[in-house]
C-alpha atoms as a PDB file:
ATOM      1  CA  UNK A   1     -14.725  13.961  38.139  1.00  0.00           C
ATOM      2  CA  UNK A   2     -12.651  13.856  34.769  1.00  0.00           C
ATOM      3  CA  UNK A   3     -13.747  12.910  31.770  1.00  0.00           C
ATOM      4  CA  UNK A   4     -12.660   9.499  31.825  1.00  0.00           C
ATOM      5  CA  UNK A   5     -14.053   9.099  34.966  1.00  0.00           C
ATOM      6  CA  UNK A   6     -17.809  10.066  33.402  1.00  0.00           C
ATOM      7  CA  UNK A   7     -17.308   7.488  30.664  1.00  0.00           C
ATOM      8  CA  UNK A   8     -16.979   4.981  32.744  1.00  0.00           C
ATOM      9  CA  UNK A   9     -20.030   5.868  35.121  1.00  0.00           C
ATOM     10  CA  UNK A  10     -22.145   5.850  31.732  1.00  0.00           C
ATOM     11  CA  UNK A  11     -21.304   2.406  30.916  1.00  0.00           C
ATOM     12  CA  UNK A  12     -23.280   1.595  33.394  1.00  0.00           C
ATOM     13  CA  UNK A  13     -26.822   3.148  32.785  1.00  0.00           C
ATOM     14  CA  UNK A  14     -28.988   2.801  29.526  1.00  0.00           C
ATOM     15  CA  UNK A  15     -29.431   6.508  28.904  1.00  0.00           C
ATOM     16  CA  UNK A  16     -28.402   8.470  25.913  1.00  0.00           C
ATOM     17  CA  UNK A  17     -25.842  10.059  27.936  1.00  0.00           C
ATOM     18  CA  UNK A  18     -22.997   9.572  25.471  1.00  0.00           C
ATOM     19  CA  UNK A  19     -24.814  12.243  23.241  1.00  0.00           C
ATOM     20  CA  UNK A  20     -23.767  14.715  25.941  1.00  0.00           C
ATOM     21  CA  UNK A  21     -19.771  14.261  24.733  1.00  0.00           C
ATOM     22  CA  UNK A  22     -20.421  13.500  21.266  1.00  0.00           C
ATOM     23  CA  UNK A  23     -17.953  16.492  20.518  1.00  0.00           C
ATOM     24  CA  UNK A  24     -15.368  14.883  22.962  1.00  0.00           C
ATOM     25  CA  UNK A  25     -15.800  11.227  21.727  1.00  0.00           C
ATOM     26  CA  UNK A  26     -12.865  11.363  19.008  1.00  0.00           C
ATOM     27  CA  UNK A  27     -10.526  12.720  21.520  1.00  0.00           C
ATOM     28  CA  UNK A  28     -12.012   9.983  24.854  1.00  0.00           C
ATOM     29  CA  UNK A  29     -11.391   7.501  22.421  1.00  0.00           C
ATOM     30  CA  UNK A  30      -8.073   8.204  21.321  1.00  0.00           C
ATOM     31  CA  UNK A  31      -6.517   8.778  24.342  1.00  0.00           C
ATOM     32  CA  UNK A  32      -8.506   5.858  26.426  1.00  0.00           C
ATOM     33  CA  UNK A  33      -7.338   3.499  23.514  1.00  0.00           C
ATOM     34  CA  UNK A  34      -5.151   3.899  21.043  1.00  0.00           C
ATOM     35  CA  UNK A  35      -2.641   6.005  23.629  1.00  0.00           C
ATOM     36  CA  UNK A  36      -2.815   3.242  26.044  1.00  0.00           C
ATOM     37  CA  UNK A  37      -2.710   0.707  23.406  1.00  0.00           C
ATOM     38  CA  UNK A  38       1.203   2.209  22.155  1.00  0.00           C
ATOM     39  CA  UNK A  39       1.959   3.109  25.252  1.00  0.00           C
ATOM     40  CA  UNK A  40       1.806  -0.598  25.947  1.00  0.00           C
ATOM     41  CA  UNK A  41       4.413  -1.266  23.594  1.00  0.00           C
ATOM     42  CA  UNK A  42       6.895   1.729  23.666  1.00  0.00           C
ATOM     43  CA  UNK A  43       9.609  -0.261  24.369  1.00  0.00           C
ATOM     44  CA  UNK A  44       9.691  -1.738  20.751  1.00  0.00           C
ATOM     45  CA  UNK A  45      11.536   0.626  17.502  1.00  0.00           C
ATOM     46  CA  UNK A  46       9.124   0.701  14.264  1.00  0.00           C
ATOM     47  CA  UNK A  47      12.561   2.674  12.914  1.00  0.00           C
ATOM     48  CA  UNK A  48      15.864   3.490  13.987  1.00  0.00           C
ATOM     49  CA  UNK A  49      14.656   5.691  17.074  1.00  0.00           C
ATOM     50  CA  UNK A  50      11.283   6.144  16.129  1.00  0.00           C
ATOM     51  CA  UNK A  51       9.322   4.365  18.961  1.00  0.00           C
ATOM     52  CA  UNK A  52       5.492   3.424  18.880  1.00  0.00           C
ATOM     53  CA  UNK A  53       4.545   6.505  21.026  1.00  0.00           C
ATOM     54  CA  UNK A  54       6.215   9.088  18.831  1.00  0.00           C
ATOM     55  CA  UNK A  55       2.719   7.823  16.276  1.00  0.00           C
ATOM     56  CA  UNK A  56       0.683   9.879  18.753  1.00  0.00           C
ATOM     57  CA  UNK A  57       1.145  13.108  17.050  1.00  0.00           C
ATOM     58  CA  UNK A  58       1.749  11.989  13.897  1.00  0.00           C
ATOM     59  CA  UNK A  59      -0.585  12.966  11.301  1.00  0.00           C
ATOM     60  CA  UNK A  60      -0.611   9.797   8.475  1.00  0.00           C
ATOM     61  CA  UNK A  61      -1.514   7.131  11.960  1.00  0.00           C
ATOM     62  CA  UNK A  62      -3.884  10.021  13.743  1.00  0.00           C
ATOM     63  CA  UNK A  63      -5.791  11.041  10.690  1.00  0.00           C
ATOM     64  CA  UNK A  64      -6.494   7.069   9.247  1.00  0.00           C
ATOM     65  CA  UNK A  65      -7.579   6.142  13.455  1.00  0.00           C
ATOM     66  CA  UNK A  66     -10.089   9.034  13.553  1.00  0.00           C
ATOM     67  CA  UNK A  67     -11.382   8.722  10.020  1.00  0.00           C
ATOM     68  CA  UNK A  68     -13.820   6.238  12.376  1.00  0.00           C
ATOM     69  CA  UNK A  69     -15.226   9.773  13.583  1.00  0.00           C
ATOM     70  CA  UNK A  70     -16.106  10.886   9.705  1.00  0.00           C
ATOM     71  CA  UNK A  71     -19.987   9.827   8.722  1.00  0.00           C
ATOM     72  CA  UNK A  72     -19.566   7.487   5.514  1.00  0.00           C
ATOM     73  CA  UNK A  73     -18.284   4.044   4.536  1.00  0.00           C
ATOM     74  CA  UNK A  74     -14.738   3.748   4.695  1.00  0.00           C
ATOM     75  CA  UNK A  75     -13.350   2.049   7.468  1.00  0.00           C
ATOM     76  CA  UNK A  76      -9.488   1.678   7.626  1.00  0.00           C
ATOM     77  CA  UNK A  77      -7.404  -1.863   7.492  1.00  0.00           C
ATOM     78  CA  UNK A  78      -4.770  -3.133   9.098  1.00  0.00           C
ATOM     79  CA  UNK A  79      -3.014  -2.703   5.214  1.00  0.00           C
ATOM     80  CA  UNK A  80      -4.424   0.846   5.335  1.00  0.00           C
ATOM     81  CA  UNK A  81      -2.603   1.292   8.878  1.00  0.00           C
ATOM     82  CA  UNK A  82       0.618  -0.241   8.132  1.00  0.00           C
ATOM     83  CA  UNK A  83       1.144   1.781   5.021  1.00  0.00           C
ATOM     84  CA  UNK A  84       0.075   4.870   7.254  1.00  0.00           C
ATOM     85  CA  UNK A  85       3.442   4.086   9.761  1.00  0.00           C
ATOM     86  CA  UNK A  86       5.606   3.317   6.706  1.00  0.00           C
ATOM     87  CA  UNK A  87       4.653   6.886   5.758  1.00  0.00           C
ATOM     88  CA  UNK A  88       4.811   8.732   9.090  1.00  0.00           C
ATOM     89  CA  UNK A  89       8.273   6.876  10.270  1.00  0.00           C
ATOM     90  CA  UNK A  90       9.747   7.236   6.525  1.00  0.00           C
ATOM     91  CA  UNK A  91      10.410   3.999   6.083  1.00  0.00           C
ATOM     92  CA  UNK A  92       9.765   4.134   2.413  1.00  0.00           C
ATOM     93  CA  UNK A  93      12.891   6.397   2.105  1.00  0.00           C
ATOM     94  CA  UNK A  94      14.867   3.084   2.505  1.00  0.00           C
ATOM     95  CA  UNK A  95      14.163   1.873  -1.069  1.00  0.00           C
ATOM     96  CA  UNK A  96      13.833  -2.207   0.513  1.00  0.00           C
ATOM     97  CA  UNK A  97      11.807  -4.637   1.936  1.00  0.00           C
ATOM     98  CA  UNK A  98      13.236  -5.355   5.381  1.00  0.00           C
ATOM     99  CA  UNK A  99      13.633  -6.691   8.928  1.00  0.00           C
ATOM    100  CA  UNK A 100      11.761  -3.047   9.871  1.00  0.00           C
ATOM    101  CA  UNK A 101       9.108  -3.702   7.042  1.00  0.00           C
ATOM    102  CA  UNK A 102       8.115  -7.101   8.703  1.00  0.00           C
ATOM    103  CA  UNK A 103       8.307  -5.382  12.087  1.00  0.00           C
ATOM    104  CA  UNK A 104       6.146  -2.511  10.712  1.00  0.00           C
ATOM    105  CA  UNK A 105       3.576  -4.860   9.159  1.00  0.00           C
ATOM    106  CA  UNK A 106       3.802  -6.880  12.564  1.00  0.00           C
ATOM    107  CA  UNK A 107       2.952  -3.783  14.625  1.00  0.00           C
ATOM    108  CA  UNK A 108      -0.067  -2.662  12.646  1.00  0.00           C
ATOM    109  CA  UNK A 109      -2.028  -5.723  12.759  1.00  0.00           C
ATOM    110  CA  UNK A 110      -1.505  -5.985  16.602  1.00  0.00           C
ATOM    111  CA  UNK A 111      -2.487  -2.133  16.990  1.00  0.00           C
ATOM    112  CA  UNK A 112      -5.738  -3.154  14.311  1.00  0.00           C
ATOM    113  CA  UNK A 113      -6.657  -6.020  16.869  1.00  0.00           C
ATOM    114  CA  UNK A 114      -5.937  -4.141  19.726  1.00  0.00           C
ATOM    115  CA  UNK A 115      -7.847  -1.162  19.241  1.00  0.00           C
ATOM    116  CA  UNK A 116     -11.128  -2.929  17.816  1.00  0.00           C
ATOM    117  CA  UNK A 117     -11.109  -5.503  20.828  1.00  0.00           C
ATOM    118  CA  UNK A 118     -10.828  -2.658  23.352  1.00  0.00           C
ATOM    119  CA  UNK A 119     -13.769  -0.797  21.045  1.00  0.00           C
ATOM    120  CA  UNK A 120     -15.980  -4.080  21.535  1.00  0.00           C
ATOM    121  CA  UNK A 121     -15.389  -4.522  25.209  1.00  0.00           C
ATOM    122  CA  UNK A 122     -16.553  -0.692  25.571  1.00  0.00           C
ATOM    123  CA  UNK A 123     -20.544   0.093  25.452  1.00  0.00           C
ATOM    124  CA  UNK A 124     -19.857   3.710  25.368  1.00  0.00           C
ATOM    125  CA  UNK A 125     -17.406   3.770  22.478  1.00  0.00           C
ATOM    126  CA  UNK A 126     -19.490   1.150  20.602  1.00  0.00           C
ATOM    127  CA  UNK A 127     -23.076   3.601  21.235  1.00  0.00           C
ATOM    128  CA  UNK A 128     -20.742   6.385  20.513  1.00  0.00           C
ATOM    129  CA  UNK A 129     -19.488   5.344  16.983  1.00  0.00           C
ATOM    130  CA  UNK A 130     -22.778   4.061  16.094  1.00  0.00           C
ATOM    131  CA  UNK A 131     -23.971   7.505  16.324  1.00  0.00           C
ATOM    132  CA  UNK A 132     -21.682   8.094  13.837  1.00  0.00           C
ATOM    133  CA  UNK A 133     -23.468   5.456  11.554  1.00  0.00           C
ATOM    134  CA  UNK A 134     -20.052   3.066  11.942  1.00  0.00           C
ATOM    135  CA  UNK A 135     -20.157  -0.675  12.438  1.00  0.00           C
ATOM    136  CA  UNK A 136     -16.911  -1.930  14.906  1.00  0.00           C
ATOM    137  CA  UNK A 137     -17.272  -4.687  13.096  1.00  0.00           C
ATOM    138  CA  UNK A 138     -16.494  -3.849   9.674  1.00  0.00           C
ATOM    139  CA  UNK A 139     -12.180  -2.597  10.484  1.00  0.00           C
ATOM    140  CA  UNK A 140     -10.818  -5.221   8.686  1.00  0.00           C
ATOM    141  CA  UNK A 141      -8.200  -6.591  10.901  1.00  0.00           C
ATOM    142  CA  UNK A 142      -7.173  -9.695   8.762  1.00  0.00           C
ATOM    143  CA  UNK A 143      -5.615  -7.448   5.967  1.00  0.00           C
ATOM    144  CA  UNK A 144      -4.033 -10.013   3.451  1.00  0.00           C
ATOM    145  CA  UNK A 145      -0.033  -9.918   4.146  1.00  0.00           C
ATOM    146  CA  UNK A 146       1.498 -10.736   1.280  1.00  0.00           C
ATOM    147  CA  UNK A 147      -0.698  -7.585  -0.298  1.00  0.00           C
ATOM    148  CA  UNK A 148       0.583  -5.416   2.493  1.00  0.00           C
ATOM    149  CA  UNK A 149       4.313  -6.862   1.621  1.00  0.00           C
ATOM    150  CA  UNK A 150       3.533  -5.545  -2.238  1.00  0.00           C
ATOM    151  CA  UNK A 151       2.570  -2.337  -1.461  1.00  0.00           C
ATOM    152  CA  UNK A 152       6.448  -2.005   0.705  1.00  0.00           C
ATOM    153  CA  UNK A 153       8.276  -3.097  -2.402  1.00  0.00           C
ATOM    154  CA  UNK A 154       6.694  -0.276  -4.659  1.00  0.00           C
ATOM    155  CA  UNK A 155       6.583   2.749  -3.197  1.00  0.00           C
ATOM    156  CA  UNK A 156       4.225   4.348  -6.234  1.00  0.00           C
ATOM    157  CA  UNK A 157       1.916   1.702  -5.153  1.00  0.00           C
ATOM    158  CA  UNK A 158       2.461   2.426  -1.313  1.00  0.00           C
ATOM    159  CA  UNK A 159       1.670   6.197  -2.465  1.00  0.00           C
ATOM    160  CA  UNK A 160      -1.212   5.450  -4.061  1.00  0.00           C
ATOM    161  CA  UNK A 161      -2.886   3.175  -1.992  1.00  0.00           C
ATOM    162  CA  UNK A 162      -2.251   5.607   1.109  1.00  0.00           C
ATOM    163  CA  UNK A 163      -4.047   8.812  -0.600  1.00  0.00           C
ATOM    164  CA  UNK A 164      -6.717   6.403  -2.055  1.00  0.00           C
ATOM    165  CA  UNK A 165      -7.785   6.914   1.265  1.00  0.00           C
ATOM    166  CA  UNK A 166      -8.663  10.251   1.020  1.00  0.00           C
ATOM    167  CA  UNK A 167     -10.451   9.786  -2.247  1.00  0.00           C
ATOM    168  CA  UNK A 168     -13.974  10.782  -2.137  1.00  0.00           C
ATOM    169  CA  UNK A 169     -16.303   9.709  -5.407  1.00  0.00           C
ATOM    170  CA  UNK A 170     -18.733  12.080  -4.283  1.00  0.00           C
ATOM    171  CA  UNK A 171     -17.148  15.271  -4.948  1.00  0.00           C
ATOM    172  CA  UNK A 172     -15.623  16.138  -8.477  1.00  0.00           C
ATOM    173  CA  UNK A 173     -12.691  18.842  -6.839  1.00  0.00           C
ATOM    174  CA  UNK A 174      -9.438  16.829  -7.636  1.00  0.00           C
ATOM    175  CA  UNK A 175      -5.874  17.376  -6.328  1.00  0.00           C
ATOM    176  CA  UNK A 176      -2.650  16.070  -8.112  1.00  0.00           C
ATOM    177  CA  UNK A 177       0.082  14.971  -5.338  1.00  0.00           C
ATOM    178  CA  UNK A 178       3.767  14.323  -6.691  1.00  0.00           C
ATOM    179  CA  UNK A 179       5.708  11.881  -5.090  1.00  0.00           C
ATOM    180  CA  UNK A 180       9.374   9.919  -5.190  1.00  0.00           C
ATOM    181  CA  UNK A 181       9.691   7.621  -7.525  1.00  0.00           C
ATOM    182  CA  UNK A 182      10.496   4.253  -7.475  1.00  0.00           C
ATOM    183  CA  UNK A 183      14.312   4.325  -7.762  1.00  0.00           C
ATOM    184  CA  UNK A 184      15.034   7.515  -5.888  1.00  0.00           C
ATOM    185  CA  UNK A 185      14.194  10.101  -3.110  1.00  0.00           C
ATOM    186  CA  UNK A 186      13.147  13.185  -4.467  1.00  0.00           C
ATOM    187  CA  UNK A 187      10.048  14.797  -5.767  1.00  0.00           C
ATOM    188  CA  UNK A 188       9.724  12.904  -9.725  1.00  0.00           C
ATOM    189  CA  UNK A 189       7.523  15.576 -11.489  1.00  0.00           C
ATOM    190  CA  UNK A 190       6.780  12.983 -14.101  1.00  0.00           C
ATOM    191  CA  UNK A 191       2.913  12.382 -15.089  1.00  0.00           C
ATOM    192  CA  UNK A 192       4.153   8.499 -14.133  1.00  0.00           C
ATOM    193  CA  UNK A 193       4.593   9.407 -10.070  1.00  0.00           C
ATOM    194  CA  UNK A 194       1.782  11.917  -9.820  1.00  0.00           C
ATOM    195  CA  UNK A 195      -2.106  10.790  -8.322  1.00  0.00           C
ATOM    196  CA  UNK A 196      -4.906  12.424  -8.849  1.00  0.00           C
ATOM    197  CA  UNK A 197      -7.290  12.257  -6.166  1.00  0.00           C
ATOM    198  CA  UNK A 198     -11.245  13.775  -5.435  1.00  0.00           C
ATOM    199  CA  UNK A 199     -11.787  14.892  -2.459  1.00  0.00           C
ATOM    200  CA  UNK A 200     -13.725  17.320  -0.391  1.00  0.00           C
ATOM    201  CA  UNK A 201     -11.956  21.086  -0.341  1.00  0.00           C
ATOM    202  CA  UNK A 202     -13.778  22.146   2.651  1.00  0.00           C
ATOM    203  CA  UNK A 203     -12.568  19.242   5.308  1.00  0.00           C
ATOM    204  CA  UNK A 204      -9.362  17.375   3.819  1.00  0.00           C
ATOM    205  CA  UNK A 205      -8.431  15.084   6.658  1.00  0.00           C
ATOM    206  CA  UNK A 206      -5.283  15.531   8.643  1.00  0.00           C
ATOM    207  CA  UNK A 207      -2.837  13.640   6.910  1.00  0.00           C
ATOM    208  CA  UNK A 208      -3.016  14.523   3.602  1.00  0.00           C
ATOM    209  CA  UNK A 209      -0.224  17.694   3.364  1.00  0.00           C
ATOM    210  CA  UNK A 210       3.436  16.093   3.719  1.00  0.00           C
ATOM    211  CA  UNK A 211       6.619  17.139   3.622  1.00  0.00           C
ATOM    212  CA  UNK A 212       8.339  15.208   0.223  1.00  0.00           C
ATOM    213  CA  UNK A 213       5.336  15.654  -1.892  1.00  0.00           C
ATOM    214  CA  UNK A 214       3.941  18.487  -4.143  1.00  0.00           C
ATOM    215  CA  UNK A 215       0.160  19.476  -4.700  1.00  0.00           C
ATOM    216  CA  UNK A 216      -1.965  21.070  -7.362  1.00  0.00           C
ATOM    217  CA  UNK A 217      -5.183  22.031  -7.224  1.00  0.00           C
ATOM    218  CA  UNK A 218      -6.664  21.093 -10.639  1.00  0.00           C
ATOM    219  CA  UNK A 219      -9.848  22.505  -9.770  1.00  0.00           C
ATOM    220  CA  UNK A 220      -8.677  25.880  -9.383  1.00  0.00           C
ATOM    221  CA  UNK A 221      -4.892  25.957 -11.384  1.00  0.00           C
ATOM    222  CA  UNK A 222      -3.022  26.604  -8.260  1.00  0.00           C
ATOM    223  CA  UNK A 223      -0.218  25.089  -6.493  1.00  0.00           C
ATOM    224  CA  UNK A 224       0.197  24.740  -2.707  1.00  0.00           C
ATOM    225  CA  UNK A 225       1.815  27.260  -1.242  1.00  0.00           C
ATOM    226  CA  UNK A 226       1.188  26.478   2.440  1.00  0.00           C
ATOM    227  CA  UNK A 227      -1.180  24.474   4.337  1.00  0.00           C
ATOM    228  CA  UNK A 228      -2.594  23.964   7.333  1.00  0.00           C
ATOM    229  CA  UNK A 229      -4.310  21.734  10.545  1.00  0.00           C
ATOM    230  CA  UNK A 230      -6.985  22.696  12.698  1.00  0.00           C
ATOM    231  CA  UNK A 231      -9.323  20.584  14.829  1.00  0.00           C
ATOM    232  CA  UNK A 232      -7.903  17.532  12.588  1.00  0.00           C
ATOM    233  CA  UNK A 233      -8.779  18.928   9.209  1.00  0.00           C
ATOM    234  CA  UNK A 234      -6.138  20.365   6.694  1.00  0.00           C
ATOM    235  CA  UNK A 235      -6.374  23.612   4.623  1.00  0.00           C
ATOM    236  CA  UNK A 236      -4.740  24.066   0.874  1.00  0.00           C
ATOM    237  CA  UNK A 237      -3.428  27.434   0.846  1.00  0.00           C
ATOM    238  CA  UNK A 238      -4.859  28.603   4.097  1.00  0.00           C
ATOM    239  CA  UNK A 239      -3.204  29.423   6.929  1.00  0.00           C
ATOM    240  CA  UNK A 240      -6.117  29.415   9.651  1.00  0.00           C
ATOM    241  CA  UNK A 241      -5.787  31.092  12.950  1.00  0.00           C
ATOM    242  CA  UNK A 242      -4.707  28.642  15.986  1.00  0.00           C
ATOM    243  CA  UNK A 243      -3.594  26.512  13.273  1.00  0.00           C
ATOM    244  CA  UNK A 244      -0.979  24.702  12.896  1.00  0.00           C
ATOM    245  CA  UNK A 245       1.553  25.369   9.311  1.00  0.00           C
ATOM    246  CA  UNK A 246       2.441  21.438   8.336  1.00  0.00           C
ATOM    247  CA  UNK A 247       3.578  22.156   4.301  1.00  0.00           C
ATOM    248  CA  UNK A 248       5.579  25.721   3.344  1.00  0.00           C
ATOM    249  CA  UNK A 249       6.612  26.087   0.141  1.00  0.00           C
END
């Protein structure tokens, strides 16, 4: 019997049984829905040849879907998603608001709907993020679209709304990312396109470490060297064994 197979036996009984698999819950979940959910739809383009699939391993989508799995209050958006995909498929490189944006911002509120219905239908995944201390209910699926359509005109303010979502109040360690500006496609060291953003050194969610930005840790006066992913967590300047490299200086 698979795993899959064992999910779907303990719908059926009233037992804590889920607790068994709360280590494999993240992963059931991902591949039961959101997989299934773009596999669905593979035969649509978010960008040029990037198809809805291809989001499976990328970092930006994977690392705002599990951020369901991580104990606070923060629950992502459908305008936290879309920006996400205009990140991870580089459509922000374009410098315009589009046919692709609209397609983009089209996409991530069906994936939003999609993937909280499919949570509601399923007692195991609703016991199993409520273990977590997370409410279904609370993913914001009605995302206002004209301040989704904003943030894809202004690619500072698509920056900076993306890595807001990493920002944790609690902890005073701060990281400075450098980013394009407006009117071009490189790295703008300017104070203007840089963010500053506290987060938690120990466990940065995936996501955070991309290719066409710069970091500096203002905590400790260093800048990135190399970084790396393991078990869905990121690494500034570590390079972890059975990890994977995703920034190199």
């Amino acid at each position: 019997m698979n795993l899959s197979d064992i999910f779907k036996t303990s719908e059926t009984i009233t037992s804590p049984f889920h607790y068994i698999f709360k280590r494999r819950f993240s992963h059931y979940l991902y591949q039961k829905c959101v997989v299934e959910i773009l596999t669905r739809v593979n035969d649509k383009k978010l960008r040029k040849n990037y198809s809805p699939c291809d989001l499976i391993d990328a970092r930006e989508f994977r690392g705002m879907i599990n951020s369901l799995f991580k104990p606070d209050d923060y629950y992502f958006s459908t305008m936290d998603v879309a920006v996400a995909i205009s990140i991870a498929t580089g459509h922000y490189c374009d410098n315009e608001f589009n046919k692709i944006s609209n397609e983009i911002i089209d996409f991530s509120y069906h994936i939003c709907g999609e993937l909280k219905e499919s949570i509601i239908q399923s007692k195991i995944m609703r016991d199993g993020l409520a273990d977590y201390g997370k409410d279904i209910s609370l993913i914001n699926t009605n995302s206002n679209r004209t301040e989704i359509e904003c943030l894809f005109k202004n690619k500072k303010e698509l920056f900076q709304h993306y890595f807001s979502t990493f920002n944790d109040s609690y902890f005073n360690h701060s990281i400075q990312v450098w980013h394009q500006g407006n009117k071009n496609t490189w790295i703008d060291w300017g104070e203007e396109n840089s963010i500053r953003i506290n987060i938690n050194p120990y466990k940065i969610r995936e996501g955070f470490f991309l290719r066409g930005f710069d970091y500096y840790d203002i905590a400790n006066s260093e800048r990135l060297h190399i970084a790396s992913n393991k078990d869905g967590y990121e690494y500034f300047n570590k390079n972890l064994e059975n990890s994977l490299c995703v920034w190199l200086q």
